[in-house]
Protein backbone atom coordinates (compact mmCIF):
# COMPACT_ATOMS: atom_id res chain seq x y z
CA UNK A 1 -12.44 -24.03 -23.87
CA UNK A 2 -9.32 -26.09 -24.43
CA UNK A 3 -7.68 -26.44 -21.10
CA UNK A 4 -3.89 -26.18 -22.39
CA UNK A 5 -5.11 -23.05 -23.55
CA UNK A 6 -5.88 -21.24 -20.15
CA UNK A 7 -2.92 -23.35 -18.41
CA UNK A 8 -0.74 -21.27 -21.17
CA UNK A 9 -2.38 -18.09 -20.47
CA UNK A 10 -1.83 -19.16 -16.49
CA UNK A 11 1.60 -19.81 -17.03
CA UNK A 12 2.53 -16.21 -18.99
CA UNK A 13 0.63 -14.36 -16.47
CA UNK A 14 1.96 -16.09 -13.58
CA UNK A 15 5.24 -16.13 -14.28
CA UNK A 16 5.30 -12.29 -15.59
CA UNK A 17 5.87 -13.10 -18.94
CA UNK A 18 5.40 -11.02 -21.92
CA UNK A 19 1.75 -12.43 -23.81
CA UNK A 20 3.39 -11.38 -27.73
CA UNK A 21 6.95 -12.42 -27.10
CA UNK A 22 6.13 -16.10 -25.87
CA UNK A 23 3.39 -16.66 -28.60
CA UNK A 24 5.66 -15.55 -31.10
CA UNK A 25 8.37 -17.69 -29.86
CA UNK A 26 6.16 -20.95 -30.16
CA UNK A 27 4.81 -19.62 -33.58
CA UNK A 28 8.44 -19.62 -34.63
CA UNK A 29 8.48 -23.09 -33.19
CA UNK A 30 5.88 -23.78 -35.84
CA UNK A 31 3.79 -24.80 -32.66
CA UNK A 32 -0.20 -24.33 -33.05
CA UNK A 33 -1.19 -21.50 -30.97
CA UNK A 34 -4.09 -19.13 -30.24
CA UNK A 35 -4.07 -15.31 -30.74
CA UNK A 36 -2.62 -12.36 -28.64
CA UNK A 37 -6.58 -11.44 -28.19
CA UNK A 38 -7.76 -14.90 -27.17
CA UNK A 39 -4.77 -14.52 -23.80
CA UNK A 40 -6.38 -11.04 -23.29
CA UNK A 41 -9.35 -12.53 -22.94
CA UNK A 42 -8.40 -15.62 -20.73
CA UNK A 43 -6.78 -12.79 -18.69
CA UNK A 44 -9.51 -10.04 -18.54
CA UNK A 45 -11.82 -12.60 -17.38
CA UNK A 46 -10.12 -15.11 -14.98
CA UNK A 47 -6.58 -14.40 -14.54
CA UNK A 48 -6.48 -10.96 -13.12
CA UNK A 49 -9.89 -12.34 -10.62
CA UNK A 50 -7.11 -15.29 -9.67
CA UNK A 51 -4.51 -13.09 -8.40
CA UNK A 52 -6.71 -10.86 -7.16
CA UNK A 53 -8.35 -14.07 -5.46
CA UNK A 54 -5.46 -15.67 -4.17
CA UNK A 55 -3.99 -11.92 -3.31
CA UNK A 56 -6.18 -11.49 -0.76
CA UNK A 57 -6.82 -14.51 1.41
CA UNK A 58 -2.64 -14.49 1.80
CA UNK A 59 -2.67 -10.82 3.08
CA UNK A 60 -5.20 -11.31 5.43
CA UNK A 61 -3.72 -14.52 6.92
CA UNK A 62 -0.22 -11.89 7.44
CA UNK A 63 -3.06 -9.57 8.89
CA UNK A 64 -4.98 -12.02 11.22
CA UNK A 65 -1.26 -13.40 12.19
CA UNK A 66 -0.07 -9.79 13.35
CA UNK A 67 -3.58 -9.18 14.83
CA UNK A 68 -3.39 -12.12 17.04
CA UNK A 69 0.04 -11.68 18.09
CA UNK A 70 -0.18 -7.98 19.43
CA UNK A 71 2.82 -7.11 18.55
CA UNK A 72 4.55 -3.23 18.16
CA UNK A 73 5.33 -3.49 14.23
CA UNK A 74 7.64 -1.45 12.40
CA UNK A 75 7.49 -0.74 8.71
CA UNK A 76 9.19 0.34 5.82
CA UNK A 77 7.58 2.08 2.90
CA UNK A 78 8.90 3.13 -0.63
CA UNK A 79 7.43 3.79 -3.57
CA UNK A 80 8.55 2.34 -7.09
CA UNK A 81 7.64 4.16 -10.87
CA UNK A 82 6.46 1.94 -13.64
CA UNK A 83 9.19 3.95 -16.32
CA UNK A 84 12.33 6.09 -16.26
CA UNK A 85 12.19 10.11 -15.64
CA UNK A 86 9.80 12.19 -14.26
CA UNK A 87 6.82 11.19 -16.52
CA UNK A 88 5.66 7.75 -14.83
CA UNK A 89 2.03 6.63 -15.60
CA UNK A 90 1.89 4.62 -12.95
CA UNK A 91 3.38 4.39 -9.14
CA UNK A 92 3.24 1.71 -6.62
CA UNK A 93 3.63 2.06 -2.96
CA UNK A 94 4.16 -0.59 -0.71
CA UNK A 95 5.07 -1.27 2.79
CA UNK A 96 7.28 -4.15 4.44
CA UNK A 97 7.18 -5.60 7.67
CA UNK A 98 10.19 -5.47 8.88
CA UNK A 99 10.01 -7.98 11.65
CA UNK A 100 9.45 -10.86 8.98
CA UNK A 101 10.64 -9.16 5.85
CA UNK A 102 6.83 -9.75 3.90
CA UNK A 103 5.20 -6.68 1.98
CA UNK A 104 2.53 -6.28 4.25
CA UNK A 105 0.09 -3.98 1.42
CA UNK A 106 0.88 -2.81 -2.14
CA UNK A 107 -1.22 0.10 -3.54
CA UNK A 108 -1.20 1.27 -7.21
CA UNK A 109 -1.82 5.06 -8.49
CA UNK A 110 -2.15 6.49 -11.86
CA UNK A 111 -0.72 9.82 -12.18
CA UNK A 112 -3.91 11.25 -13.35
CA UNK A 113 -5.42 10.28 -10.12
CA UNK A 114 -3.30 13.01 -8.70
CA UNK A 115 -1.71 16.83 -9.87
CA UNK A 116 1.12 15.17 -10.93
CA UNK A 117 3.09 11.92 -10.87
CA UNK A 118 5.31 13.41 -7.98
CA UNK A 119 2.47 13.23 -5.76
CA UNK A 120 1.56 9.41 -6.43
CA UNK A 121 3.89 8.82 -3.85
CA UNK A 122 2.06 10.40 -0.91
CA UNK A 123 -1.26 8.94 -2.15
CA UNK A 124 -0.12 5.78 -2.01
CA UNK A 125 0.73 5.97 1.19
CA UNK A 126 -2.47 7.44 2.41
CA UNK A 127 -4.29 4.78 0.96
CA UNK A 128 -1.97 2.36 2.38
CA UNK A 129 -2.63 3.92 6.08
CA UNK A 130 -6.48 4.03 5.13
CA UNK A 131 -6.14 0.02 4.31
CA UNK A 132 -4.29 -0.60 8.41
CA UNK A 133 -7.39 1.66 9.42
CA UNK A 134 -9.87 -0.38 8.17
CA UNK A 135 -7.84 -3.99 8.84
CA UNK A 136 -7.27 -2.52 12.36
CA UNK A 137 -3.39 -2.69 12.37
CA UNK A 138 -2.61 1.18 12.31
CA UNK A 139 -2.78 1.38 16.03
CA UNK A 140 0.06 -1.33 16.39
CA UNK A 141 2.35 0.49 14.17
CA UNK A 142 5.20 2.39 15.97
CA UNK A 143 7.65 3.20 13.89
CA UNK A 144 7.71 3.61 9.46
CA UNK A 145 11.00 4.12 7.94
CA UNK A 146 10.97 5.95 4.49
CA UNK A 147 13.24 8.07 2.16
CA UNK A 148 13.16 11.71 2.48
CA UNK A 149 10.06 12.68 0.81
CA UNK A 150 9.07 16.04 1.75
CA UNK A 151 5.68 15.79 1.71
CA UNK A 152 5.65 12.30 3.46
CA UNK A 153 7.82 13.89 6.35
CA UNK A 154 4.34 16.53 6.21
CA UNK A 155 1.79 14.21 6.26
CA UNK A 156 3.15 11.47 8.90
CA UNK A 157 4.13 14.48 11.12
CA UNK A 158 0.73 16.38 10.84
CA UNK A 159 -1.47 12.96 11.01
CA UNK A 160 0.18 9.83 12.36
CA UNK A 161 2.08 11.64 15.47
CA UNK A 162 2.26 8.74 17.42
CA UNK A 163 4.10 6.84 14.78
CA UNK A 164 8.00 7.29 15.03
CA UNK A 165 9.20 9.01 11.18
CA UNK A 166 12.68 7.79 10.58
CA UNK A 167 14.85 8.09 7.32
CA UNK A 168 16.67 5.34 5.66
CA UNK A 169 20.08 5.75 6.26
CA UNK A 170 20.87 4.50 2.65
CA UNK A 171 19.24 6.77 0.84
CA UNK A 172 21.02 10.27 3.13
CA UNK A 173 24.45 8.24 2.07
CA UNK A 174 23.65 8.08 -1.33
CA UNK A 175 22.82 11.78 -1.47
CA UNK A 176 25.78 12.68 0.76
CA UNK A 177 28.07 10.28 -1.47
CA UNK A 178 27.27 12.41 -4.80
CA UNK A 179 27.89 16.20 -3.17
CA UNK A 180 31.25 14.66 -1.97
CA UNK A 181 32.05 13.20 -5.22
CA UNK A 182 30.87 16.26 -6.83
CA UNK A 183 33.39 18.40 -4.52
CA UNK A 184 36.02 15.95 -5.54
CA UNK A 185 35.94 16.86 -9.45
CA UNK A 186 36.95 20.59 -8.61
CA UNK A 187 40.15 21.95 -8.90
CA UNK A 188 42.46 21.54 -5.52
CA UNK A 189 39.59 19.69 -3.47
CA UNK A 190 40.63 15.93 -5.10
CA UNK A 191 41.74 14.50 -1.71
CA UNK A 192 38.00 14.81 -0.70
CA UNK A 193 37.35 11.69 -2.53
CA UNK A 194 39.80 9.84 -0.35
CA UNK A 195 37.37 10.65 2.83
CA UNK A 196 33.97 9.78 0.86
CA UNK A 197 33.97 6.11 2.15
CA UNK A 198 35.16 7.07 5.46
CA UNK A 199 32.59 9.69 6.46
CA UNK A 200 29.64 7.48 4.80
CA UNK A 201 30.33 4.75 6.93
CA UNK A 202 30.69 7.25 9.93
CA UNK A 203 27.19 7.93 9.28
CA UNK A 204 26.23 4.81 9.49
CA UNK A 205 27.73 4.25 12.34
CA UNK A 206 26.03 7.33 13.85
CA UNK A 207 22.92 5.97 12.94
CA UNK A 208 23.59 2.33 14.48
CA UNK A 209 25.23 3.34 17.86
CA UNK A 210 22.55 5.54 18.90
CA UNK A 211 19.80 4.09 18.92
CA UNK A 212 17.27 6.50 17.63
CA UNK A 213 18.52 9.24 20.10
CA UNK A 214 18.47 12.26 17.32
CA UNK A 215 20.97 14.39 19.61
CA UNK A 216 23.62 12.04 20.46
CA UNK A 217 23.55 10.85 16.67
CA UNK A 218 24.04 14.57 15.33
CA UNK A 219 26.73 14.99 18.53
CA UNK A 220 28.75 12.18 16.76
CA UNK A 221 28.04 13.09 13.18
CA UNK A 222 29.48 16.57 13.61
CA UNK A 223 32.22 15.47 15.42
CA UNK A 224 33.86 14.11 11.65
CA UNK A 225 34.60 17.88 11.23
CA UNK A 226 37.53 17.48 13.60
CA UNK A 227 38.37 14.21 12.62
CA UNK A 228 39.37 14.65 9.64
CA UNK A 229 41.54 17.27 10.66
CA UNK A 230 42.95 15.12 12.98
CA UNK A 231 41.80 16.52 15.97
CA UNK A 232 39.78 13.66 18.29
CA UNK A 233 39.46 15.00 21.62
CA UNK A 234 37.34 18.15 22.79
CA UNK A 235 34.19 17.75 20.34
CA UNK A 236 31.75 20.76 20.96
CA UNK A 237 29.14 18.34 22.46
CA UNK A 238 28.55 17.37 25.63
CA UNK A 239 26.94 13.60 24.52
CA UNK A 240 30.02 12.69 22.19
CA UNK A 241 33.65 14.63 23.75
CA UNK A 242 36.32 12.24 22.11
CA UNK A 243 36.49 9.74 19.38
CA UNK A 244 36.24 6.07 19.96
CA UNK A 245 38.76 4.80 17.18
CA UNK A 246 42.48 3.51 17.59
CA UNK A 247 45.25 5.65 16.30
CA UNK A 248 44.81 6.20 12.51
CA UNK A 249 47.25 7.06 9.90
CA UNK A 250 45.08 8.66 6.83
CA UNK A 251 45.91 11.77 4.69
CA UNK A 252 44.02 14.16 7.20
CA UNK A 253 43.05 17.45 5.69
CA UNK A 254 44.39 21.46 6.20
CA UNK A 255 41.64 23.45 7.97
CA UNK A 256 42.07 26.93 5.38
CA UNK A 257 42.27 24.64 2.27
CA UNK A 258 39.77 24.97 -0.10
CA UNK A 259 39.07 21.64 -0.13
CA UNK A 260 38.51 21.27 3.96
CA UNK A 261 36.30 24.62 3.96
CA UNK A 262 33.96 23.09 1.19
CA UNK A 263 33.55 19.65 2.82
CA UNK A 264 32.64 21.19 6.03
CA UNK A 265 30.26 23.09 4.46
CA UNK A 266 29.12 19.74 3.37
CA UNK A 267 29.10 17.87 6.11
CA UNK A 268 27.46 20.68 8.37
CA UNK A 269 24.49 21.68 6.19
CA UNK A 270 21.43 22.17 8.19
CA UNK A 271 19.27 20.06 6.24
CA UNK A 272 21.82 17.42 6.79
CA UNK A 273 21.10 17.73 10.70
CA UNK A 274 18.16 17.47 10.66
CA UNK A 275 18.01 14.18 8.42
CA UNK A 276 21.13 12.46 10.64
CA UNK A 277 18.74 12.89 13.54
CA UNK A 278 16.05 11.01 12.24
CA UNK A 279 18.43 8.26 10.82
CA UNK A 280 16.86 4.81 11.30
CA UNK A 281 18.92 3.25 13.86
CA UNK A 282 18.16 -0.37 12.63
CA UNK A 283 15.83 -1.10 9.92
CA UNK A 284 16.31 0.20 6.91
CA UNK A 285 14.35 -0.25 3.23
CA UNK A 286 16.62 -2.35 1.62
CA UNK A 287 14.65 -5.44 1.45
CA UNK A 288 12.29 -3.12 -0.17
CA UNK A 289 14.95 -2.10 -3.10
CA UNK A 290 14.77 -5.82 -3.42
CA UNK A 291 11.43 -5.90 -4.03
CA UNK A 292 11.49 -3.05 -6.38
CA UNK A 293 13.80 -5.00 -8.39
CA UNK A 294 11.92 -8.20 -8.62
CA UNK A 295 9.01 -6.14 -9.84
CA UNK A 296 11.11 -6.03 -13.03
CA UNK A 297 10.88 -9.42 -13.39
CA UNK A 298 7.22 -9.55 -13.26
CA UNK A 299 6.38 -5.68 -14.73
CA UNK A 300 9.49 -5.07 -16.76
CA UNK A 301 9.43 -0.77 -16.86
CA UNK A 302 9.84 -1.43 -20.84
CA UNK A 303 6.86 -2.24 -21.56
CA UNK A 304 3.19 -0.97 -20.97
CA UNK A 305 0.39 -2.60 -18.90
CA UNK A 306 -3.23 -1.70 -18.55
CA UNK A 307 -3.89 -0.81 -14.48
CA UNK A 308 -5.34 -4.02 -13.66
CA UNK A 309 -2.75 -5.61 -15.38
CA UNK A 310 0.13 -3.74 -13.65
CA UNK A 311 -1.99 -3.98 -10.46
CA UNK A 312 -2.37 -8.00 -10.52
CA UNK A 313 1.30 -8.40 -12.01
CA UNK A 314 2.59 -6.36 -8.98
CA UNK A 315 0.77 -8.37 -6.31
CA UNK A 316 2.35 -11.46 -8.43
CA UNK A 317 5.11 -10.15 -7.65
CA UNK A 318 4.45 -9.37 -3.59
CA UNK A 319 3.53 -13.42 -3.70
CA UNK A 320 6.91 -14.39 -4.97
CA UNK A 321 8.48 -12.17 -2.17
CA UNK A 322 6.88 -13.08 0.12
CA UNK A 323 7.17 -17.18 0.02
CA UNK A 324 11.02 -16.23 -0.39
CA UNK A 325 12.17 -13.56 1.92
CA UNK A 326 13.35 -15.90 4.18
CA UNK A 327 15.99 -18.07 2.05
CA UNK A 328 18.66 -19.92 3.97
CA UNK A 329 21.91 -18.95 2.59
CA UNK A 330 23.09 -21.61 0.20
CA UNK A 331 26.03 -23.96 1.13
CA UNK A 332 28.85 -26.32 -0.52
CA UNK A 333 29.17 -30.26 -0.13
CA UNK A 334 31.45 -29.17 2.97
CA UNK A 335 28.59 -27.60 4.40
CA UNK A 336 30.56 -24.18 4.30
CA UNK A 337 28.44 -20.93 3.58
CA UNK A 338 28.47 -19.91 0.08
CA UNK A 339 29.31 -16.48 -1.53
CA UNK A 340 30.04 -14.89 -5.38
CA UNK A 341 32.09 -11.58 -5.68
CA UNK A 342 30.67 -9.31 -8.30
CA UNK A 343 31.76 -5.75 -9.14
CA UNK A 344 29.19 -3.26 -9.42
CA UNK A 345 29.76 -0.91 -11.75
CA UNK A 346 29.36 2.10 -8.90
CA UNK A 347 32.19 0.68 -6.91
CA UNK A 348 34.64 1.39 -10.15
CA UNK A 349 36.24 -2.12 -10.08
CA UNK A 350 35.84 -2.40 -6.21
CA UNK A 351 34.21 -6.62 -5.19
CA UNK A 352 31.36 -6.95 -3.36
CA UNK A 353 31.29 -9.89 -1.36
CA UNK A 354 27.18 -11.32 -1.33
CA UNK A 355 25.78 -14.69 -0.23
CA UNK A 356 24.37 -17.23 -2.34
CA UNK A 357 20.59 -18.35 -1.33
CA UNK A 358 19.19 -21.51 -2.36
CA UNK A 359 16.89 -21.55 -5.04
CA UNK A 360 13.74 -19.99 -5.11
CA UNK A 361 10.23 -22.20 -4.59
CA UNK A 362 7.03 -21.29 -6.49
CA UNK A 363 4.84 -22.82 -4.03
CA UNK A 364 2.16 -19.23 -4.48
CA UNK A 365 2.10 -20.34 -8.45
CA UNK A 366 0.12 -23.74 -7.66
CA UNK A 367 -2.05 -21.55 -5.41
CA UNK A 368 -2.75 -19.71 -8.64
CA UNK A 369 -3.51 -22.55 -10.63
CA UNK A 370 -5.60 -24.15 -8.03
CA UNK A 371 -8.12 -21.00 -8.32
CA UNK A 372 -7.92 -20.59 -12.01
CA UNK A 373 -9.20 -24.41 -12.81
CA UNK A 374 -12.00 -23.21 -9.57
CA UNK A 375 -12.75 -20.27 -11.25
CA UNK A 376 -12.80 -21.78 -15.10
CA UNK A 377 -14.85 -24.90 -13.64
CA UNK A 378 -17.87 -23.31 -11.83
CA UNK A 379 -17.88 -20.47 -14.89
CA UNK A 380 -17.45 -17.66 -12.08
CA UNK A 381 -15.03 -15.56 -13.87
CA UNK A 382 -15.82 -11.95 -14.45
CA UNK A 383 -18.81 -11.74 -16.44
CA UNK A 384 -19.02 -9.02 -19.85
CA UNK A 385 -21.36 -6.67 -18.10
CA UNK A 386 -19.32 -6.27 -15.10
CA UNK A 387 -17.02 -3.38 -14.69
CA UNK A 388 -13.97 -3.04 -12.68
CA UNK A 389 -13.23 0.36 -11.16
CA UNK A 390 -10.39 1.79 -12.67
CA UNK A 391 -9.00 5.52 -13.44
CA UNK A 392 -9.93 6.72 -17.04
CA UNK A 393 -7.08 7.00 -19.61
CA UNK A 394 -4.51 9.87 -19.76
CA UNK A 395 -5.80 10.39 -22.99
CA UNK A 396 -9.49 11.11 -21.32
CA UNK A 397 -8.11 14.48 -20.64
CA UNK A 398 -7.61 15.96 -23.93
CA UNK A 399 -10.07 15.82 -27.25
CA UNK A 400 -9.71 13.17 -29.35
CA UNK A 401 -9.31 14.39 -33.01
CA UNK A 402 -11.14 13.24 -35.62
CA UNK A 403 -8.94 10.27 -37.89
CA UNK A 404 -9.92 10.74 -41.03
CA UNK A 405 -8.68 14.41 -40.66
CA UNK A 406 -5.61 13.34 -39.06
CA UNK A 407 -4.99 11.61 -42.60
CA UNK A 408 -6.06 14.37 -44.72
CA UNK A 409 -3.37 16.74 -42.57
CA UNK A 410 -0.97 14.14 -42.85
CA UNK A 411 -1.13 13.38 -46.86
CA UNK A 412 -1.15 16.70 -47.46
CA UNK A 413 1.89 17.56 -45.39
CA UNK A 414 3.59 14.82 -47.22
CA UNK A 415 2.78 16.51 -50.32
CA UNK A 416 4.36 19.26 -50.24
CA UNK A 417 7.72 17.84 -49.94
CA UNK A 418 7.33 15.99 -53.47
């Protein structure tokens, strides 16, 4: 076959392009190219066995590294949807070390592999556990941070015991941040808007200054009940009796008011103590947003991919991450540090100050090449008779109706309306 050919098909694939988009953009180019089916054949046969290829000897270096060193490791897990809503076909999970900030395992599900795609989330992580089983990590891991998935909380309680469950603080803020705001839009509880950034970073602060000791951090969470009433000595517990702040002059709030009986209510809910003492007292899953986000890049949730594709495309994805978690923050001919403001549009016109990294390297895409030209040269792509395991279509589950009768129903409904 014509080698520019299967460097092209490299190239899109690699770089998580979009197969029709590019060839139409060279066709418009009036450049000779070959067919959308002649890349999904390049990529059924040696593209997806390339990542998959390359996928695999880079994890188990990370594994053999961590194996070899001995060292406690801590995690973080999310899971990321390939579409908006509740109606996802497909649902990665993966895990990050935290230590080095690499995705340590990625594991795909198809909602049809499970009752629903709510429950993709716990599967992946059971088969991400299953995968430390069998690569002999699990009994190094001491700690996993996660959101507040109920049934993760469940299953990490009922069969991982030793491992330490903690929540990402993020993720109770965020969910703490929209009942406040929601409290502020009634009538005569405004001013509880001008606490919301106040009490969210107290609860970070809770989180950070305790260390993963669930009592004290509750002690001081609860203690913002007086605050903001301006009363900062004689808290109810013994671990936290006064606050630790200077003299403040804020707009503190009316115990009686409508407003100050609300927020309490708020800010003491029981489910909410029992998250703020399981706060993650360092690591959180941030770098793991990241990674959700850079997904886009290579699996944009616009547009659909077969399982091996989104599979492969994914792991792309874990590659780039991985060769660039570590950036060095970028800096000016002065040598100074360099940063942007932007203004996200959550903050409502508020700047963010964030650091400028230098620019990413693609080292993992001439890894990629390297085993496609192996793989095209010694003819060991996937063969036609073999057969990847993967789930059956969504469309397995209900009867396929016959066409030509789909037509007749259609021209006749058609009919009637002339």
């Amino acid at each position: 076959m014509p080698e520019g050919n299967m460097l092209l098909s490299g190239a899109i694939f690699f770089s998580g392009g979009l197969p029709g988009k590019t060839l139409r953009i060279l066709k418009f180019m009036k450049v000779a190219v070959y067919s959308s089916a002649t890349y999904f054949n390049h990529q059924k046969k040696y593209l997806l066995l390339s990542v998959a290829n390359v996928f695999e000897r880079k994890q188990q270096a990370l594994v053999k590294e961590l194996k070899r060193s001995k060292t406690k490791i801590v995690l973080s897990g999310d899971a990321r949807c390939d579409s908006m809503g509740h109606c996802a076909k497909y649902g990665s999970y993966t895990v990050l070390h935290e230590a080095t900030s690499k995705v340590l395992h990625t594991e795909l599900v198809q909602s049809n592999e499970v009752n629903s795609s709510y429950h993709m989330e716990l599967e992946g992580l059971r088969r991400v556990m299953e995968y430390f089983r069998k690569t002999k990590l699990l009994k190094q891991i001491v700690a996993m941070v996660t959101d507040r998935h109920v049934s993760i909380q469940k299953w990490l309680r009922e069969t991982h015991p030793n491992i330490n469950h903690y929540f990402d603080v993020w993720h109770v803020a965020k969910g703490l941040g929209k009942k406040i705001e929601a409290l502020a839009k009634k009538k005569h509880c405004e001013d509880a808007r001008l606490w919301s950034r106040s009490i969210l970073n107290h609860l970070y602060w809770c989180a950070e200054s305790s260390d993963g000791r669930g009592e004290e951090a509750y002690a001081k969470w609860i203690s913002v009940v007086n605050h903001i009433q301006n009363k900062h000595k004689g808290h109810d517990s013994e671990l936290f009796r006064k606050c630790l702040h200077p003299r403040l002059n804020k707009q503190w709030l009316k115990p009686g008011t409508q407003c100050f009986e609300q927020l309490v209510d708020i800010l003491s809910s029981k489910y909410l103590q029992k998250d703020v003492k399981k706060l993650s007292p360092s690591y959180q899953t941030s770098s793991l947003e990241g990674f959700h986000s850079l997904i886009n890049q290579f699996a944009p949730k616009m547009s659909h991919f077969s399982y091996e594709s989104m599979d492969k495309r994914v792991k792309v994805a874990v590659l780039h991450f991985n060769e660039n978690s570590m950036r060095q923050q970028a800096e000016n001919k002065s040598k100074q540090p360099e940063f942007v403001l932007s203004f996200p549009k959550f903050k409502h016109g508020e700047a963010t100050l964030r650091k400028i990294y230098v620019s990413c390297t693609y080292d993992y895409v001439n890894d990629l090449f390297a085993e496609l030209q192996l793989l095209v040269s010694t003819r060991a792509g996937r063969q036609p008779h073999e057969h990847i395991a993967v789930p059956p279509p969504l469309s397995s589950q209900y009867e396929r109706p016959d066409k030509d009768d789909m037509i007749a129903k259609a021209y006749t409904r058609y009919n009637k309306h002339k």
